[in-house]
C-alpha atoms as a PDB file:
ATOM      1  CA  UNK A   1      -2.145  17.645 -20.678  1.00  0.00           C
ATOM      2  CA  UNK A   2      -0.038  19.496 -18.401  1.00  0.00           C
ATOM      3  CA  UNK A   3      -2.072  19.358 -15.193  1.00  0.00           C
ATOM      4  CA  UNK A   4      -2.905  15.464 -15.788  1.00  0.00           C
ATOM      5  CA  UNK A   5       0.412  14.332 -16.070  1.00  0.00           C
ATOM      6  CA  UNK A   6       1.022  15.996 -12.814  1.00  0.00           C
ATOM      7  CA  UNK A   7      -2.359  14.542 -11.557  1.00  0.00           C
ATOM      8  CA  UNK A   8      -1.286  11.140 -12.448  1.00  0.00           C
ATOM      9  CA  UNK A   9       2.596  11.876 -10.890  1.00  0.00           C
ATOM     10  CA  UNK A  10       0.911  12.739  -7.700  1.00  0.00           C
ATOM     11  CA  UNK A  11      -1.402   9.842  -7.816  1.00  0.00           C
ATOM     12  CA  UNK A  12       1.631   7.747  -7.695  1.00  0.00           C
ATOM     13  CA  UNK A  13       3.396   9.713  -5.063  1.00  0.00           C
ATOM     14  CA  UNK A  14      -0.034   9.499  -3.140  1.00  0.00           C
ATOM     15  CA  UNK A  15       0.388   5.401  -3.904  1.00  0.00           C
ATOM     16  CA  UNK A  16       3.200   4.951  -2.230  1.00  0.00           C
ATOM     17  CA  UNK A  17       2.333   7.192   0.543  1.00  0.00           C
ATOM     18  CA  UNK A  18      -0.329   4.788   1.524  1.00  0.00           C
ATOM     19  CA  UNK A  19       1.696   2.119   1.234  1.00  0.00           C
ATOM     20  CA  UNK A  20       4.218   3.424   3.502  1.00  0.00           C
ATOM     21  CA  UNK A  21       1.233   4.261   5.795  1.00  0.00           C
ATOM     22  CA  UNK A  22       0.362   0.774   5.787  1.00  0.00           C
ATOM     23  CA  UNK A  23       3.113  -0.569   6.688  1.00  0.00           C
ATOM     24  CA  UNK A  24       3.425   1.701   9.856  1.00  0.00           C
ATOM     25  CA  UNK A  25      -0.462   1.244  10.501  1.00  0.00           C
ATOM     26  CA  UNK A  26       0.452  -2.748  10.706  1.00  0.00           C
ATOM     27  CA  UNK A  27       3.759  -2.533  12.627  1.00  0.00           C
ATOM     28  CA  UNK A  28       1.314  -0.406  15.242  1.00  0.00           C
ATOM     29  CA  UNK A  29      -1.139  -3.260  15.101  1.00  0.00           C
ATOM     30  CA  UNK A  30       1.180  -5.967  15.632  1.00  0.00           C
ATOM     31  CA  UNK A  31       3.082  -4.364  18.892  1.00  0.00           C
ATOM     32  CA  UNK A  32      -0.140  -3.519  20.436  1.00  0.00           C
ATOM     33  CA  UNK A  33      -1.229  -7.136  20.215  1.00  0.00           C
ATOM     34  CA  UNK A  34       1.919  -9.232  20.744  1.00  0.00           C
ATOM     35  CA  UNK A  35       3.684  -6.426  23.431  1.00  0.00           C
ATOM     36  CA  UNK A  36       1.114  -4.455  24.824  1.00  0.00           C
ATOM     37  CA  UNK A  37      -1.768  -7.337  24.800  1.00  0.00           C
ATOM     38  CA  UNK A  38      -4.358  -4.267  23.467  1.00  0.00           C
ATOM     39  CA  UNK A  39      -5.282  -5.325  19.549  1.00  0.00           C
ATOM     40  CA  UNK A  40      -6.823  -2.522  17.470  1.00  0.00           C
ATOM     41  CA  UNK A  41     -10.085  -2.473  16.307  1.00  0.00           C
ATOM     42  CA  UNK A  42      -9.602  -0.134  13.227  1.00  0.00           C
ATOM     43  CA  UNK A  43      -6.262  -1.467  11.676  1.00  0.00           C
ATOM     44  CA  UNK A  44      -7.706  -3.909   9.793  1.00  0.00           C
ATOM     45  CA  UNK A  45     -10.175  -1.922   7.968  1.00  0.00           C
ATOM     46  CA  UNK A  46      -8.369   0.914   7.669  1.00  0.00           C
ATOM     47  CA  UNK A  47      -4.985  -0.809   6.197  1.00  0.00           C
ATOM     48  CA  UNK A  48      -7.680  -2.532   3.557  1.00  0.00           C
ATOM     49  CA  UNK A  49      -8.990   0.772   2.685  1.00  0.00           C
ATOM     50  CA  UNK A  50      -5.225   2.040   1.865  1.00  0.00           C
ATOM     51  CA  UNK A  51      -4.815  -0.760   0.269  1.00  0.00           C
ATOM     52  CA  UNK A  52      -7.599  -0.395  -1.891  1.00  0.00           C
ATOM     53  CA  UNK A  53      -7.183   3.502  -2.958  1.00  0.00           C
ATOM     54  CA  UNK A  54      -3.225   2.701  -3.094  1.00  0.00           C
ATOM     55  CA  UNK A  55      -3.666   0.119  -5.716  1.00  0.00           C
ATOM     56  CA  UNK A  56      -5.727   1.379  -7.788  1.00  0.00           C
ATOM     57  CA  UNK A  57      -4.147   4.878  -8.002  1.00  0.00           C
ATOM     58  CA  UNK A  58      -0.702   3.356  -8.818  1.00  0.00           C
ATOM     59  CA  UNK A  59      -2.469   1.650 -11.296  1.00  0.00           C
ATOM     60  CA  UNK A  60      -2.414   4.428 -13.894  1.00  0.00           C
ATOM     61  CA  UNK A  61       1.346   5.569 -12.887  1.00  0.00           C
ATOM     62  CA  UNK A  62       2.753   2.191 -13.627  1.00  0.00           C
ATOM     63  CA  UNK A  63       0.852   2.389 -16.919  1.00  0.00           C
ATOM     64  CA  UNK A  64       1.950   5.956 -17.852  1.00  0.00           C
ATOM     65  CA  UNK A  65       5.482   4.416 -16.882  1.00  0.00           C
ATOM     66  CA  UNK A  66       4.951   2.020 -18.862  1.00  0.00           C
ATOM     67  CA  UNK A  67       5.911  -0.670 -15.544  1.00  0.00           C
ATOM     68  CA  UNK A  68       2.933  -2.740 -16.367  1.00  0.00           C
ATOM     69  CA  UNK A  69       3.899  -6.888 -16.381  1.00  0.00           C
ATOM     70  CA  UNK A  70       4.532  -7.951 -19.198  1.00  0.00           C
ATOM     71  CA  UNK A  71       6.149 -10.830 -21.003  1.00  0.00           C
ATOM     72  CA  UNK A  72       8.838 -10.277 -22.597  1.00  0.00           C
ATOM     73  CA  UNK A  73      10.243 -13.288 -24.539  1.00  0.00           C
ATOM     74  CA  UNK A  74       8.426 -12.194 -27.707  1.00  0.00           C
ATOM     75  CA  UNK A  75       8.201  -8.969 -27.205  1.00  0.00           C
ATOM     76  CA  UNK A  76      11.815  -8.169 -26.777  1.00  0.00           C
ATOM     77  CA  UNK A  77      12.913 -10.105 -29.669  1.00  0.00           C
ATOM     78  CA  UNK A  78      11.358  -7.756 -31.943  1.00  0.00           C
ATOM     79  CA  UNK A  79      12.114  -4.718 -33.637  1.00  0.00           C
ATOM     80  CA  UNK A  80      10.659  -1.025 -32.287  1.00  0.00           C
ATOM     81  CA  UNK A  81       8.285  -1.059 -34.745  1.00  0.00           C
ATOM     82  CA  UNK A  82       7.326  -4.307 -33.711  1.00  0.00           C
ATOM     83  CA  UNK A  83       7.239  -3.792 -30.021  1.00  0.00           C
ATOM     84  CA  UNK A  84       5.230  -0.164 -30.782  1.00  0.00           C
ATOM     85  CA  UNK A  85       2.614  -2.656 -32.913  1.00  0.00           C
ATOM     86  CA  UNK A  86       2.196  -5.228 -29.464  1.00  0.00           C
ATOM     87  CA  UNK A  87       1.994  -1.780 -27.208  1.00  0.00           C
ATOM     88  CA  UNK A  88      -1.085  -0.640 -29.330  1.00  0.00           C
ATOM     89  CA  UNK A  89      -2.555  -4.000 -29.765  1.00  0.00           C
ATOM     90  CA  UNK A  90      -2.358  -4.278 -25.496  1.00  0.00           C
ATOM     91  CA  UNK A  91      -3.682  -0.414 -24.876  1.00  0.00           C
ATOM     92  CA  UNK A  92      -6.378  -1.318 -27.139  1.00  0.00           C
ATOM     93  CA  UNK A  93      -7.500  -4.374 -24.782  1.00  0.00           C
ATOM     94  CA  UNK A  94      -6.221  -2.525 -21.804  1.00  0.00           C
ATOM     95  CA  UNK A  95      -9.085   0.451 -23.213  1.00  0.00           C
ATOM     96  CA  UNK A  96     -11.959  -1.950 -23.576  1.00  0.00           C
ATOM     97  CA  UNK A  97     -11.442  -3.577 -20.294  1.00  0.00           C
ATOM     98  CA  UNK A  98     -10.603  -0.349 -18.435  1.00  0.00           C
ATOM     99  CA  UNK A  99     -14.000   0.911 -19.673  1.00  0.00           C
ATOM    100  CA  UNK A 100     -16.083  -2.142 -19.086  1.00  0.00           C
ATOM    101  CA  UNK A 101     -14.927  -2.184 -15.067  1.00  0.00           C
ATOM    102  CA  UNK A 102     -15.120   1.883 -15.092  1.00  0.00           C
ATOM    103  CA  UNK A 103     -18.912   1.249 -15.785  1.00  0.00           C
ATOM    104  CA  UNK A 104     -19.262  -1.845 -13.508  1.00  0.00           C
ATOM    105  CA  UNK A 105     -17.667  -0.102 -11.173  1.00  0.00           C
ATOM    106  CA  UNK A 106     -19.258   3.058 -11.225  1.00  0.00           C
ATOM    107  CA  UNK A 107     -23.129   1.243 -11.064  1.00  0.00           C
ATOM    108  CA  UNK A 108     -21.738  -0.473  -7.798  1.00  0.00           C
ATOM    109  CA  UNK A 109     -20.327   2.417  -6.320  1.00  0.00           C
ATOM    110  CA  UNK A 110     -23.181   4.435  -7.267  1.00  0.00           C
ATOM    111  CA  UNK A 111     -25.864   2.215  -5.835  1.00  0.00           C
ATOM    112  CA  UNK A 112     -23.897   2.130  -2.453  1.00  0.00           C
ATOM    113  CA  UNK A 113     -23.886   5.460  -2.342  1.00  0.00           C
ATOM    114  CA  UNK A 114     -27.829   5.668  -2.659  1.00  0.00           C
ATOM    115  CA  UNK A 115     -28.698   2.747   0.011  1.00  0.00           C
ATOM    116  CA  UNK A 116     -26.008   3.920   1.963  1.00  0.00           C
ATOM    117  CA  UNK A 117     -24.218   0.469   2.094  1.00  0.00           C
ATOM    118  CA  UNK A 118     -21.549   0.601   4.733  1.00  0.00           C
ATOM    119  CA  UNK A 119     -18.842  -2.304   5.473  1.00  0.00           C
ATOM    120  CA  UNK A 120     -19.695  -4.860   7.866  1.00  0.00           C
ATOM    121  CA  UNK A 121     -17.301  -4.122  10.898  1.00  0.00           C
ATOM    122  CA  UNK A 122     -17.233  -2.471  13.522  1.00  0.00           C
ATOM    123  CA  UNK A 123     -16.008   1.085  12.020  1.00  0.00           C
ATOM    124  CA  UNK A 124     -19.206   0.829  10.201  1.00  0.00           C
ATOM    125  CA  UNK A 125     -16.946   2.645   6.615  1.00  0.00           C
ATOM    126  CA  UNK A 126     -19.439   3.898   4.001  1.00  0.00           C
ATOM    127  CA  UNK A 127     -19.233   1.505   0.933  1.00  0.00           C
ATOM    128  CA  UNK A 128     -18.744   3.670  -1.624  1.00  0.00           C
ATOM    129  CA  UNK A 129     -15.424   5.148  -0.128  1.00  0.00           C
ATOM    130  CA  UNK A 130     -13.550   2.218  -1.516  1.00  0.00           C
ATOM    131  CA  UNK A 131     -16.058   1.471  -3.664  1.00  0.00           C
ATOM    132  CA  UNK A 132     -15.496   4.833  -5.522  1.00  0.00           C
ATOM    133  CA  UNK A 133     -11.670   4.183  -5.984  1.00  0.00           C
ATOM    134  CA  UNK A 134     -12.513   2.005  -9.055  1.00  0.00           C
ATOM    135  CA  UNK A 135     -14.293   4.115 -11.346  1.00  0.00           C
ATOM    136  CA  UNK A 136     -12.054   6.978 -10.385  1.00  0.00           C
ATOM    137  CA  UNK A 137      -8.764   5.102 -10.931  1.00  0.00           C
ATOM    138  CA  UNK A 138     -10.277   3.431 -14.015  1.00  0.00           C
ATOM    139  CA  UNK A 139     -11.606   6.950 -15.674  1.00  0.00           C
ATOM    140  CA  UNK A 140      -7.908   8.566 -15.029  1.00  0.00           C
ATOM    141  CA  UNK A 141      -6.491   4.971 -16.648  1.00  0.00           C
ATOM    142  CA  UNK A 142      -8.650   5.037 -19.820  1.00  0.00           C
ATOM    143  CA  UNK A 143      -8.018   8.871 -20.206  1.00  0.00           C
ATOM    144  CA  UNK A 144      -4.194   7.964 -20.437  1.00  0.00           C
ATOM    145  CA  UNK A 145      -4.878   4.516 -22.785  1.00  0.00           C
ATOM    146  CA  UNK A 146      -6.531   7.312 -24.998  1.00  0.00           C
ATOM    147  CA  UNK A 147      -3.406   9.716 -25.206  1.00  0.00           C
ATOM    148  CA  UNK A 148      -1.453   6.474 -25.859  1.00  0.00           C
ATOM    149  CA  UNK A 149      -3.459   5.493 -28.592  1.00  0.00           C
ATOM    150  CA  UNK A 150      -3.904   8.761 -30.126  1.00  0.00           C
ATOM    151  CA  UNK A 151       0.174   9.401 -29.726  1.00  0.00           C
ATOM    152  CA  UNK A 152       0.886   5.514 -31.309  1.00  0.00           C
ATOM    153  CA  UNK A 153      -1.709   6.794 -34.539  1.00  0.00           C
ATOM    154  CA  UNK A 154      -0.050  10.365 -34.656  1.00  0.00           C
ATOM    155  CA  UNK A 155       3.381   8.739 -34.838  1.00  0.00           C
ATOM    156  CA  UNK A 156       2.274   6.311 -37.415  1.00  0.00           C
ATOM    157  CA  UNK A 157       0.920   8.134 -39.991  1.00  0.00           C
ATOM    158  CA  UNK A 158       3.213  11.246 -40.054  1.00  0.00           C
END
């Protein structure tokens, strides 16, 4: 478990990398068309395509940090026990969703990788690039809603 904790650490790392890089992609954007009168024609797809991989690779960091939303005025009313119960009962519908879009998401990707889909503009971006981001980020996510489950069960009947 060793190498994917560090694989989802850096995935988070890599997260806010992109976000950072999106923010400096913009500023760019915005002084070359408001100071320098000479707009960009890639900073729009490119900043969506951050956006897009940066999302959804935070996505298993927050969970693994356990920084998901969540709402609190039952949940921190109860006991440990009973907050352990509402964490299982939410990785368990956190699982089935997690697998239902990995799937989805993999058959879209998939198929835009065999037609060769690419994004409308201008760039002309293969599809499945930020297609792909999806089924990756969703595979890494239910691996992780696994080793939660499995740890909540292990604890509970020790």
């Amino acid at each position: 478990m060793e190498i994917y904790d560090k694989i989802i650490k850096y995935s988070g790392y890599l997260a806010s990398a992109l976000f950072i890089t999106i923010g400096f992609i913009v500023s760019y954007e915005v002084i070359m068309r408001y100071i320098f009168n000479s707009p960009t024609v890639w900073v729009n797809e490119i900043s969506r395509f951050l956006q897009i991989w940066a999302t959804y690779l935070a996505l298993t960091y927050t969970f693994h940090k356990k920084d998901f939303i969540r709402i609190t005025v039952l949940y921190d009313r109860l006991n440990e026990k009973g907050q352990k119960v509402l964490d299982f009962i939410s990785a368990i519908f956190v699982l089935i969703f997690s697998l239902f879009v990995l799937y989805f998401g993999w058959l879209i990707a998939y198929d835009s990788f065999k037609v060769g889909r690419t994004s409308s503009t201008i760039l002309d971006v293969p599809s499945f690039l930020t297609e792909f981001a999806i089924p990756l980020c969703f595979g890494f996510l239910v691996i992780r809603v696994i080793v939660e489950i499995y740890l909540f069960l292990k604890d509970l009947f020790k």
